[in-house]
C-alpha atoms as a PDB file:
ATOM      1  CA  UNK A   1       0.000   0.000   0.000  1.00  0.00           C
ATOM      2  CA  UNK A   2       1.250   3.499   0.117  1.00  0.00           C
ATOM      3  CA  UNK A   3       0.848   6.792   2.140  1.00  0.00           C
ATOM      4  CA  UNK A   4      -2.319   7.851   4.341  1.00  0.00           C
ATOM      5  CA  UNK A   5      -2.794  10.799   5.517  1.00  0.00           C
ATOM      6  CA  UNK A   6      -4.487  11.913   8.439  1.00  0.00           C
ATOM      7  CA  UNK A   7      -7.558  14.196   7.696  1.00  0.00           C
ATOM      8  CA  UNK A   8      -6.911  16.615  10.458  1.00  0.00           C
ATOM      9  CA  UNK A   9      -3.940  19.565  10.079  1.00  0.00           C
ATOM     10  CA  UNK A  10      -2.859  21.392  13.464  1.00  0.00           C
ATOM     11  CA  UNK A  11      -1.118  24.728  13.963  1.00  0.00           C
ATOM     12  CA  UNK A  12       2.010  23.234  16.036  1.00  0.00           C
ATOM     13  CA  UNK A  13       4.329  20.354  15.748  1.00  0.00           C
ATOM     14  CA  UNK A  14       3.418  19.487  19.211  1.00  0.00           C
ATOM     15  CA  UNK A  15      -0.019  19.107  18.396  1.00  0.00           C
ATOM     16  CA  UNK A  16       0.827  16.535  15.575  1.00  0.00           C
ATOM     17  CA  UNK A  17       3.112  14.931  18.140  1.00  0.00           C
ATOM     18  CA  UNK A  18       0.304  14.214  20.357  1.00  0.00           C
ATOM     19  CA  UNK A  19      -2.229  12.817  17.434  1.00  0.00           C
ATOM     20  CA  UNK A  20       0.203  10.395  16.302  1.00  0.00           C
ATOM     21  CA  UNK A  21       0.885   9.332  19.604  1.00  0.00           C
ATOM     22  CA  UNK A  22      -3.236   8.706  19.847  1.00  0.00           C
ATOM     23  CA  UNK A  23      -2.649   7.043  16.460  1.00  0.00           C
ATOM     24  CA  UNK A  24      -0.332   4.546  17.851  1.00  0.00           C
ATOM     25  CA  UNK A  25      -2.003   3.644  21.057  1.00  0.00           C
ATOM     26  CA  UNK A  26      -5.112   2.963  19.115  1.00  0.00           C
ATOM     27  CA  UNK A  27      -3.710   1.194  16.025  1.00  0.00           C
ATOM     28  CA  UNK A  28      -4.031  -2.402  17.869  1.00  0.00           C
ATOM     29  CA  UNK A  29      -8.059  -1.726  18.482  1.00  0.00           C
ATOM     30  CA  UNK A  30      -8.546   0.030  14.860  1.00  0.00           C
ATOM     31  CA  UNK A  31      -6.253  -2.247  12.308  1.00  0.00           C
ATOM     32  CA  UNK A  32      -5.320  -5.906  11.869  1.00  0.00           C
ATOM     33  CA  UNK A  33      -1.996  -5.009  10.124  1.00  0.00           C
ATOM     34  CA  UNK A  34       0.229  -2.794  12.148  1.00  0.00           C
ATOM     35  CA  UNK A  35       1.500   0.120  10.146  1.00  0.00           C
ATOM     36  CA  UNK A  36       5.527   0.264   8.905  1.00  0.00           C
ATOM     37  CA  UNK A  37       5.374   3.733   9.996  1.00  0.00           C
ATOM     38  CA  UNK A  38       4.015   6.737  11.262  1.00  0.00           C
ATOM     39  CA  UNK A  39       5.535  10.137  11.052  1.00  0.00           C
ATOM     40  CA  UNK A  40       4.528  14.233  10.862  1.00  0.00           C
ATOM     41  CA  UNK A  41       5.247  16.372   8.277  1.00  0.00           C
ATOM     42  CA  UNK A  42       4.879  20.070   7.502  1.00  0.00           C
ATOM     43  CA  UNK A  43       2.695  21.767   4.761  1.00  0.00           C
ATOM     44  CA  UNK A  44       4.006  24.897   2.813  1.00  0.00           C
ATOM     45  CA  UNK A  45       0.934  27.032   4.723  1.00  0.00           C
ATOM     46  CA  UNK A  46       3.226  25.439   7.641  1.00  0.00           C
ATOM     47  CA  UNK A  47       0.420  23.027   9.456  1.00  0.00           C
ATOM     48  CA  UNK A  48       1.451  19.850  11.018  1.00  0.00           C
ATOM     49  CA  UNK A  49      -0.064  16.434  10.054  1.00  0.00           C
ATOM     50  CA  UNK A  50       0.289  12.553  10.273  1.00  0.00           C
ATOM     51  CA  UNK A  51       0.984   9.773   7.633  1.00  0.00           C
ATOM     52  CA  UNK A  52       0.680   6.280   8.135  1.00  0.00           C
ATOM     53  CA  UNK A  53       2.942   4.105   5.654  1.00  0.00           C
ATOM     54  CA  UNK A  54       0.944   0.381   5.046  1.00  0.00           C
ATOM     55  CA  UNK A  55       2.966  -2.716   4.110  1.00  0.00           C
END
C-alpha cells in the first residue's frame, strides 16, 4: 500500500506529536496489520499532520 494521511492539520508540531501518539495507542483496536510507519510532516501554509505508511 502506500501513504495515508491523516484528515486533520494542526497549527504546532506538538499538536501533531500528540495525534500520532493517539494514532499509535489505538492502532491495535482500529487495524489488523500494524502500520511500517508513522511520522509528521509540515505543509508549505506550515500546518502539522500525520501519515501512516501500510505494508
Amino acid at each position: 500500500m502506500g501513504w495515508v494521511y491523516y484528515w486533520r492539520l494542526v497549527d504546532t508540531r506538538f499538536q501533531a506529536d500528540c495525534l500520532r501518539a493517539r494514532f499509535e495507542a489505538a492502532e491495535g483496536f482500529w487495524y489488523r496489520e500494524v502500520p511500517r510507519y508513522i511520522g509528521i510532516y509540515q505543509t508549505k501554509g506550515g500546518k502539522y499532520g500525520v501519515k501512516v505508511l501500510w505494508d
